[in-house]
N, C-alpha and C. Protein backbone atom coordinates (compact mmCIF):
# COMPACT_ATOMS: atom_id res chain seq x y z
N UNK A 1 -55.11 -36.55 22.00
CA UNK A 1 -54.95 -35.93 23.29
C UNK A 1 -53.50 -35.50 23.51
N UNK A 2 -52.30 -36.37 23.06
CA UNK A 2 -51.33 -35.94 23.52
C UNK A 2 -50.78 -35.10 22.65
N UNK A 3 -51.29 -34.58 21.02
CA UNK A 3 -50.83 -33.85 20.40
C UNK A 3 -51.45 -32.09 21.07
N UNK A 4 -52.52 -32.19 21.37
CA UNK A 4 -53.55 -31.13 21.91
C UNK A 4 -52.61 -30.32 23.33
N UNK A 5 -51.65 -31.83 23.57
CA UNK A 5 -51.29 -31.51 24.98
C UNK A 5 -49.89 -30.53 24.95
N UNK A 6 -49.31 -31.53 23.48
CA UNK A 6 -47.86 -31.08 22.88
C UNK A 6 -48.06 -29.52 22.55
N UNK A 7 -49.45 -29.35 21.81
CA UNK A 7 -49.29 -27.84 21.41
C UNK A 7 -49.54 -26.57 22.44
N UNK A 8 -50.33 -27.16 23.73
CA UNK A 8 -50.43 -26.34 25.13
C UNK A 8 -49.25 -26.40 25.79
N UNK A 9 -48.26 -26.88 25.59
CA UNK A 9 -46.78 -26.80 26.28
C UNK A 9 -46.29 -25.79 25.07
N UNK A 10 -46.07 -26.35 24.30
CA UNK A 10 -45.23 -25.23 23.32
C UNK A 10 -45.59 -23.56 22.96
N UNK A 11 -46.63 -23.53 23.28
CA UNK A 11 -47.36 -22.16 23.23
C UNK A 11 -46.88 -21.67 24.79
N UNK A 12 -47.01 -22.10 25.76
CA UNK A 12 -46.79 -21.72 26.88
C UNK A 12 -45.58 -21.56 27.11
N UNK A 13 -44.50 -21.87 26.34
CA UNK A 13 -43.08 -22.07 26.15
C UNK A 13 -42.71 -21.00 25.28
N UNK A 14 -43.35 -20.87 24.05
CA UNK A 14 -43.37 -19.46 23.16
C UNK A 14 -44.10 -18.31 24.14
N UNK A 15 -44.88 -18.33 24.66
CA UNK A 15 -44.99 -16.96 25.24
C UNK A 15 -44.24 -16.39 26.50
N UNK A 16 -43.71 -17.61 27.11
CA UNK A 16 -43.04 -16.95 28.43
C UNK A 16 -41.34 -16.68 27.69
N UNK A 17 -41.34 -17.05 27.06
CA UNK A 17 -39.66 -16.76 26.02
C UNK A 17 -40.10 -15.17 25.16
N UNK A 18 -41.23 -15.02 24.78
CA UNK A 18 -41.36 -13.64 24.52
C UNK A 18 -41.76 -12.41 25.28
N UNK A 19 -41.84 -12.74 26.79
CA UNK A 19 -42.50 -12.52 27.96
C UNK A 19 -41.31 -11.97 28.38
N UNK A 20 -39.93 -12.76 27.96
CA UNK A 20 -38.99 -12.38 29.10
C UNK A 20 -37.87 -11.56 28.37
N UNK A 21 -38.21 -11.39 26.66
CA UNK A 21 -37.64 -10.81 25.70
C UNK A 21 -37.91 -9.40 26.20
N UNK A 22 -39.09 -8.93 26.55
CA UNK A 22 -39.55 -7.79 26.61
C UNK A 22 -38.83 -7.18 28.30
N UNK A 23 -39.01 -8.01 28.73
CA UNK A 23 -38.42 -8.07 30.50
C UNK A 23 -37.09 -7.31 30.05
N UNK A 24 -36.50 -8.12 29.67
CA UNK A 24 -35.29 -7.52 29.71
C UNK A 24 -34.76 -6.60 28.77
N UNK A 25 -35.36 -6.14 27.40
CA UNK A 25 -34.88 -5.32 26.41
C UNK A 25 -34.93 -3.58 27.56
N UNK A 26 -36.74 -3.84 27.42
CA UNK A 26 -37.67 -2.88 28.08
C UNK A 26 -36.95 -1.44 26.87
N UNK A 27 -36.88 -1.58 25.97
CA UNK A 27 -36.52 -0.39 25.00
C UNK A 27 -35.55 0.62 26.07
N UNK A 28 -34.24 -0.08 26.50
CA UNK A 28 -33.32 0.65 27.43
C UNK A 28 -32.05 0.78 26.34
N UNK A 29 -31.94 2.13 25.91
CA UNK A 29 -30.96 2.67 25.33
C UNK A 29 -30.09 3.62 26.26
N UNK A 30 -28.95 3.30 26.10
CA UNK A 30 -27.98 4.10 27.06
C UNK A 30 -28.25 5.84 26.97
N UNK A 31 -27.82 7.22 27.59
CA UNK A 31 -27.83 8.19 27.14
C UNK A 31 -29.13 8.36 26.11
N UNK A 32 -30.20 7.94 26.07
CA UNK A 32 -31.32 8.46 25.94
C UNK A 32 -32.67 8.34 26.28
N UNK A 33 -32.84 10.31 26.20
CA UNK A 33 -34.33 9.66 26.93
C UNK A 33 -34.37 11.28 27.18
N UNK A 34 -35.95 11.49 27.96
CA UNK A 34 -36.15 13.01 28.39
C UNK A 34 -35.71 12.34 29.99
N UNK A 35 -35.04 13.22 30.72
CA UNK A 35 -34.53 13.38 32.24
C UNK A 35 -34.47 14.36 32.86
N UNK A 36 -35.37 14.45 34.21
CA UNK A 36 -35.77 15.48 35.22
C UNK A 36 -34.53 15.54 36.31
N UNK A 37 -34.40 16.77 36.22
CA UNK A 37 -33.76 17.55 38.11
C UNK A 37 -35.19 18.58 38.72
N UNK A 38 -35.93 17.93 39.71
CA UNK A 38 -36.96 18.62 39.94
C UNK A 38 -36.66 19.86 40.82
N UNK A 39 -35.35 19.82 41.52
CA UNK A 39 -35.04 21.09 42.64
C UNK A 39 -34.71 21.96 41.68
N UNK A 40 -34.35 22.02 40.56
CA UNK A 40 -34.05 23.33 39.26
C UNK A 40 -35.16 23.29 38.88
N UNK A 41 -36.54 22.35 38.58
CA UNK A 41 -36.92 22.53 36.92
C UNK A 41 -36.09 22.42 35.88
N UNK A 42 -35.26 21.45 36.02
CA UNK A 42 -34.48 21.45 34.65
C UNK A 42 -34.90 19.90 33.81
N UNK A 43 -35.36 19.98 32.86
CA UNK A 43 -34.99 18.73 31.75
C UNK A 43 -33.64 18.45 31.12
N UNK A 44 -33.15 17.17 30.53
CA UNK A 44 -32.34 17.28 29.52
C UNK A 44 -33.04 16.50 28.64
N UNK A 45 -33.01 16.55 27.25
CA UNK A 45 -33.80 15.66 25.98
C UNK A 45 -32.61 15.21 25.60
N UNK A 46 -31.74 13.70 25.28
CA UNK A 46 -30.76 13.46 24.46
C UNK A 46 -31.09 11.87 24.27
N UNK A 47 -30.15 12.07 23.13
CA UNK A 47 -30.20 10.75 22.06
C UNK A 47 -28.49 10.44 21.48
N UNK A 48 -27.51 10.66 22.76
CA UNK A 48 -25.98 10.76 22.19
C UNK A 48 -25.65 9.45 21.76
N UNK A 49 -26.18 8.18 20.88
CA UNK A 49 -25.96 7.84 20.25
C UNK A 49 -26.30 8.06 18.87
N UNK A 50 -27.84 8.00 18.66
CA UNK A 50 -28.51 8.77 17.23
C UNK A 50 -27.85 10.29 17.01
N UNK A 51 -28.10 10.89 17.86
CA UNK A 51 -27.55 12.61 17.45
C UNK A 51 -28.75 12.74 17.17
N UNK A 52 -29.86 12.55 16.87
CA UNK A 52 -31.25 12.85 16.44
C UNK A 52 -32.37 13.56 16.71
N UNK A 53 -31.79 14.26 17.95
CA UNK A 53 -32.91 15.30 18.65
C UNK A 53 -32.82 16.63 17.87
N UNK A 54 -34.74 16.95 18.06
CA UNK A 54 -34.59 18.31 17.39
C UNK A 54 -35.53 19.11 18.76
N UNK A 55 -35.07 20.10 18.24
CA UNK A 55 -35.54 20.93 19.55
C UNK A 55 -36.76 21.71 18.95
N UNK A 56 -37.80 21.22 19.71
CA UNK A 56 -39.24 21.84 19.43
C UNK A 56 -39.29 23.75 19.23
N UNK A 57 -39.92 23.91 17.95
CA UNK A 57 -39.29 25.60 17.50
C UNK A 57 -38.47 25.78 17.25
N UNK A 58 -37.55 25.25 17.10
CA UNK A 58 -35.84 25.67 16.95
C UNK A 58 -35.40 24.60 15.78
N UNK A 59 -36.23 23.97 15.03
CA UNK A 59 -35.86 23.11 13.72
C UNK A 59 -35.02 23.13 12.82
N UNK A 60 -35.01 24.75 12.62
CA UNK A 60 -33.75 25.03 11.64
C UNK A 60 -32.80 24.85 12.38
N UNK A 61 -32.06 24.46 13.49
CA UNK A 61 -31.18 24.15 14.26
C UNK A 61 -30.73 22.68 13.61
N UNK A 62 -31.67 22.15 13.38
CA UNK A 62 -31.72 20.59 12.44
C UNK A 62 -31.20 19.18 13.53
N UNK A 63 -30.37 17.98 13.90
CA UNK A 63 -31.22 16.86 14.57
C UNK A 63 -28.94 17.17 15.67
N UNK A 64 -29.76 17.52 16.65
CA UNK A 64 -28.56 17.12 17.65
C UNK A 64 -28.70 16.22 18.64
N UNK A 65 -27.72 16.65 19.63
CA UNK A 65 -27.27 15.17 20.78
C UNK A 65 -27.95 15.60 21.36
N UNK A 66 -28.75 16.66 21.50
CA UNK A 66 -30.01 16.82 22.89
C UNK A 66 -29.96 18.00 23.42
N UNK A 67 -30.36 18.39 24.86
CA UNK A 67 -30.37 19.88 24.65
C UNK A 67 -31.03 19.72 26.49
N UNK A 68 -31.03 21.27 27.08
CA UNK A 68 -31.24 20.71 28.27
C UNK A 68 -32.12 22.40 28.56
N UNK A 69 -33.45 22.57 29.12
CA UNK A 69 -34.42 23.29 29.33
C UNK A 69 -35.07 23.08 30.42
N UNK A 70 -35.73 24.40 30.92
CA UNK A 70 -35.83 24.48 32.08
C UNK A 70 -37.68 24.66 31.80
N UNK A 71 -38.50 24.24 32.85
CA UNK A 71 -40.32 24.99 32.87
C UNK A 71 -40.33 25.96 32.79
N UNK A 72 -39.22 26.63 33.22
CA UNK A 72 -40.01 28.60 33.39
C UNK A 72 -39.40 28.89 32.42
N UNK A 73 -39.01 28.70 31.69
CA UNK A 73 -38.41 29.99 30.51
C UNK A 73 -38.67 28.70 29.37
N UNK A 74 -38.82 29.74 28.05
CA UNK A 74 -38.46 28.84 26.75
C UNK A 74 -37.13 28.76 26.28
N UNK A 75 -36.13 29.05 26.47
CA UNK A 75 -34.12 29.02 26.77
C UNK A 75 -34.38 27.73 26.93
N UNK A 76 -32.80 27.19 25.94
CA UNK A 76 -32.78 25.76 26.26
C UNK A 76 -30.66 26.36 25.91
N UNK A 77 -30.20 24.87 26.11
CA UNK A 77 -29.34 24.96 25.99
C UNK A 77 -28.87 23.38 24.79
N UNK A 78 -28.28 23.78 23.87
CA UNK A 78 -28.03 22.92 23.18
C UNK A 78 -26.38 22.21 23.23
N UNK A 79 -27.00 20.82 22.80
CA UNK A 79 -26.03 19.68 23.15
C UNK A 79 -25.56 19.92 21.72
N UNK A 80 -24.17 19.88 21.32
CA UNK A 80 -23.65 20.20 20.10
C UNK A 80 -22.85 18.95 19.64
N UNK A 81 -22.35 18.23 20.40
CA UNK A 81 -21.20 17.15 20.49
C UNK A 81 -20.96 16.61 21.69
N UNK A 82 -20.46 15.18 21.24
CA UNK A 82 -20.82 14.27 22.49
C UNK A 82 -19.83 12.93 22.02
N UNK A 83 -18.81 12.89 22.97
CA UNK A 83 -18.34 11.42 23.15
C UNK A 83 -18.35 10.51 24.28
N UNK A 84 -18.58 9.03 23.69
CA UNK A 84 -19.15 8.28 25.45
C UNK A 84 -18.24 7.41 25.42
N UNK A 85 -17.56 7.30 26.73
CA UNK A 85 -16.72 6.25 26.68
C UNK A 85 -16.99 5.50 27.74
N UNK A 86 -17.64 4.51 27.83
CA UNK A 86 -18.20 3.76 28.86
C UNK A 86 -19.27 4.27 29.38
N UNK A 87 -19.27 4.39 30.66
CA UNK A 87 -20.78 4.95 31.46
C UNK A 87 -20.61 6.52 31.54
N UNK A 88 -19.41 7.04 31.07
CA UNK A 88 -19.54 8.46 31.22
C UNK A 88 -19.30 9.21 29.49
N UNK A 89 -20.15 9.90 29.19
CA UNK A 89 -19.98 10.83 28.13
C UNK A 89 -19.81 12.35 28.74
N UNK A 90 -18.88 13.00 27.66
CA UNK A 90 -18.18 14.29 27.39
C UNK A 90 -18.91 15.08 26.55
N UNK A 91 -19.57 16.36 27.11
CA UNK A 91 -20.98 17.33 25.59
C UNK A 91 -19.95 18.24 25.88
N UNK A 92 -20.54 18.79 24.83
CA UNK A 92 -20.10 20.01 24.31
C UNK A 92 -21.83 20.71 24.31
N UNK A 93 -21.69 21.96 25.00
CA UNK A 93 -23.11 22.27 25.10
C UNK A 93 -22.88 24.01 24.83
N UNK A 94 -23.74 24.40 24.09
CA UNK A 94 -23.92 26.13 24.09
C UNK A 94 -25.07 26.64 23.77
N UNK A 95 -25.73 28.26 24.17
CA UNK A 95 -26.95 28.72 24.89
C UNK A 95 -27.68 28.86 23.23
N UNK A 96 -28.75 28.84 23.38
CA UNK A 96 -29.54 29.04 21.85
C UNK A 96 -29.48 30.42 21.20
N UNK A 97 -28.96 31.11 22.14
CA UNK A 97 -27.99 32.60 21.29
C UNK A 97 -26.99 32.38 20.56
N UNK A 98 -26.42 31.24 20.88
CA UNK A 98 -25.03 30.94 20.30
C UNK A 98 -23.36 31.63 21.01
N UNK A 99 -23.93 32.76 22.03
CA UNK A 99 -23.28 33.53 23.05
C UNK A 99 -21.79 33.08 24.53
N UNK A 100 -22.42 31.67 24.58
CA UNK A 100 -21.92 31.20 25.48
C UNK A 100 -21.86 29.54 25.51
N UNK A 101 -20.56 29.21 26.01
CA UNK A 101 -20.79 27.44 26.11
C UNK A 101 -20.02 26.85 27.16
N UNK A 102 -19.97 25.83 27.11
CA UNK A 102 -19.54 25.26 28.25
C UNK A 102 -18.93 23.67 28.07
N UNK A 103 -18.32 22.87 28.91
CA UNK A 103 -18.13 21.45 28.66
C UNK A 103 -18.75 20.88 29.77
N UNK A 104 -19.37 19.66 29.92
CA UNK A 104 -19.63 19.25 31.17
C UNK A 104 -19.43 17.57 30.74
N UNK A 105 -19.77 16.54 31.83
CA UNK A 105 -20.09 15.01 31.64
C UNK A 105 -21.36 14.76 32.19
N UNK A 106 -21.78 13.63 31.56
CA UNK A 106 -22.48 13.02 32.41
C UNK A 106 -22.46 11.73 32.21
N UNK A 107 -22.78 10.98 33.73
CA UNK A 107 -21.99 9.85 33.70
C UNK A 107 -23.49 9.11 34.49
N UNK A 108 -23.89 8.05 33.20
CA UNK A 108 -24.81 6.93 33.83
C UNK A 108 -24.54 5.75 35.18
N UNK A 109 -25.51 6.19 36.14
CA UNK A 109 -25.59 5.22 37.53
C UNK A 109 -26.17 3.86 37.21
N UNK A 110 -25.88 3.13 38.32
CA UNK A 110 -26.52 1.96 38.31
C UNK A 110 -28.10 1.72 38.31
N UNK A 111 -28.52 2.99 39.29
CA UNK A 111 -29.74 3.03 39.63
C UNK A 111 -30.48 4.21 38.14
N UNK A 112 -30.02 4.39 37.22
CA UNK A 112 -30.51 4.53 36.09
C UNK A 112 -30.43 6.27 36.60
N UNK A 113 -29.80 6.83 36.89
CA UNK A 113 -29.83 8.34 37.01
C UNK A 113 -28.88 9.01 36.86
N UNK A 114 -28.39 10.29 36.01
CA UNK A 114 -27.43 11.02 35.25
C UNK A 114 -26.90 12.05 36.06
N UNK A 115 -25.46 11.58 36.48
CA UNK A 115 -25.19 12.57 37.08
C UNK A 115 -24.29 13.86 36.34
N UNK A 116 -24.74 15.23 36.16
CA UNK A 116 -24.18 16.09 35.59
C UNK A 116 -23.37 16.88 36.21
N UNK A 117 -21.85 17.08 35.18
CA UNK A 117 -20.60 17.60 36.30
C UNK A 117 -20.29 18.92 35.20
N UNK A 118 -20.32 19.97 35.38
CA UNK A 118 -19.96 21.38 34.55
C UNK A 118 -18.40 21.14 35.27
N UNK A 119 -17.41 21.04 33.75
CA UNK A 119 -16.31 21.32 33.63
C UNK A 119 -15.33 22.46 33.47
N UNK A 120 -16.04 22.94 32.27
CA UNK A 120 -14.85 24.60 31.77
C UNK A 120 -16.13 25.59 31.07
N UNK A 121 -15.75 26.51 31.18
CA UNK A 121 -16.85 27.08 30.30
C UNK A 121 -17.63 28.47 31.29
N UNK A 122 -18.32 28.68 29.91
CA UNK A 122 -19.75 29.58 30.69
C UNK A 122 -20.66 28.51 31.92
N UNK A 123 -21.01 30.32 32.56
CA UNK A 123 -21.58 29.65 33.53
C UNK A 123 -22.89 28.84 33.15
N UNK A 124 -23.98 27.83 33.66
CA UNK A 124 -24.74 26.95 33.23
C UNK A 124 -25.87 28.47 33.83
N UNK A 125 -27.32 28.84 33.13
CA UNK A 125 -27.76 29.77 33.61
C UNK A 125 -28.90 29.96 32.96
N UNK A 126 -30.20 29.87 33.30
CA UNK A 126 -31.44 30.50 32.85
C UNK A 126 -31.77 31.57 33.17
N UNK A 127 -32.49 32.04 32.24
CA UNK A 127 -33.43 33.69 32.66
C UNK A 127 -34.54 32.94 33.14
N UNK A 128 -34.78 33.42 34.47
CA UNK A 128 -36.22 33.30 34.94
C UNK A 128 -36.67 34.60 35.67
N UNK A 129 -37.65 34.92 35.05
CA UNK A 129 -38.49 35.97 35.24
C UNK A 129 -37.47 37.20 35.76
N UNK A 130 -36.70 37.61 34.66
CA UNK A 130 -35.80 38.52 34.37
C UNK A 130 -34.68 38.76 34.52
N UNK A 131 -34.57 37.20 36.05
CA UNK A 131 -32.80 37.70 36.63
C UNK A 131 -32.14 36.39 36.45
N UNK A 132 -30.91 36.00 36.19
CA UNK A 132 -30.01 35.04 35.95
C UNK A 132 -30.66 33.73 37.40
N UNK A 133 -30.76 33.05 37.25
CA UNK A 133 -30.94 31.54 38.14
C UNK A 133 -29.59 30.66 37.50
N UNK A 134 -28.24 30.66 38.45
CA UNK A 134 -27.64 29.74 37.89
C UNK A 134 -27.56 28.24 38.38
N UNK A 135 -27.50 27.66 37.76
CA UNK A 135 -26.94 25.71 37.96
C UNK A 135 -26.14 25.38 38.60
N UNK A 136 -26.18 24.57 39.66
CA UNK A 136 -24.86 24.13 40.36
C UNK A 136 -23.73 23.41 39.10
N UNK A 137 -22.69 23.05 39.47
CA UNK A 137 -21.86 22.59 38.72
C UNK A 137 -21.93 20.75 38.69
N UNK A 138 -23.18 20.76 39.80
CA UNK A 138 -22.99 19.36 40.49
C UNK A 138 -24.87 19.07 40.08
N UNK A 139 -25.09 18.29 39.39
CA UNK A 139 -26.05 17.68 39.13
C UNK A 139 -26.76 16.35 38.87
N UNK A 140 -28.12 15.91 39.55
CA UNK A 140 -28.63 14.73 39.44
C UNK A 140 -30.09 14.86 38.37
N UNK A 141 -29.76 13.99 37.22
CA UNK A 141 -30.94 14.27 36.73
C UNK A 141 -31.83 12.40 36.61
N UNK A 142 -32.88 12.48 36.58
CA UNK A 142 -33.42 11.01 37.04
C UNK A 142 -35.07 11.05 35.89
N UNK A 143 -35.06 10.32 35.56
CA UNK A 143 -36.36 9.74 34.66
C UNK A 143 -37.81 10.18 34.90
């Protein structure tokens, strides 16, 4: 009885210790992930630690820091280079023409949401349905 009893404690002891492994990992990698701004339609896709994103159709482009696309158009804008120094990283980003680029940050919140700041550069800008839609310089993008 008391061995029966020993092994219903220890199991219950192994699963709430792997219970709370998962609690807290929750597969949370800094700077990656797909992230919405719903008042643009804008996505960003990045992985600025791997560098490993490939941009769907655009393969021969081969595995970058991520890239940032909008619903209405197929235009994306590619993440070329990227340094993070603490909660804020520095891209280097330019248009899939290769035409235009820009610098911006973005700097991870507490509450898990990316705020994007356009620094120097071309203006941030999609074609939608024929005429320029540009980007504020001031952006929230969120999960």
């Amino acid at each position: 009885m008391k061995s029966k009893l020993l092994i219903l404690v220890f199991s219950i002891i192994c699963c709430a210790t792997k219970a709370q492994e998962g609690t807290l990992r929750e597969d949370f990698t800094p700077f990656k992930g797909k992230f919405y701004n719903e008042e643009y339609q804008l996505f960003m896709v990045i992985n600025l630690a791997d560098k490993d994103v490939v941009v769907a159709g655009q393969e021969i482009l081969g595995e970058l820091d991520g890239y940032f696309g909008t619903t209405q158009t197929g235009h994306v804008w590619l993440i070329t280079s990227s340094e993070t120094e603490g909660n804020t990283a520095t891209i280097e980003v330019v248009n899939n023409y290769g035409s235009e680029d820009f610098t911006a940050t973005l700097t991870m919140k507490d509450d898990g949401t990316y705020e994007f700041r356009h620094i120097a550069g071309s203006t941030f800008k999609f074609s939608v349905n024929g005429k320029w839609k540009k980007i504020p310089a001031r952006l929230v993008f969120s999960q």
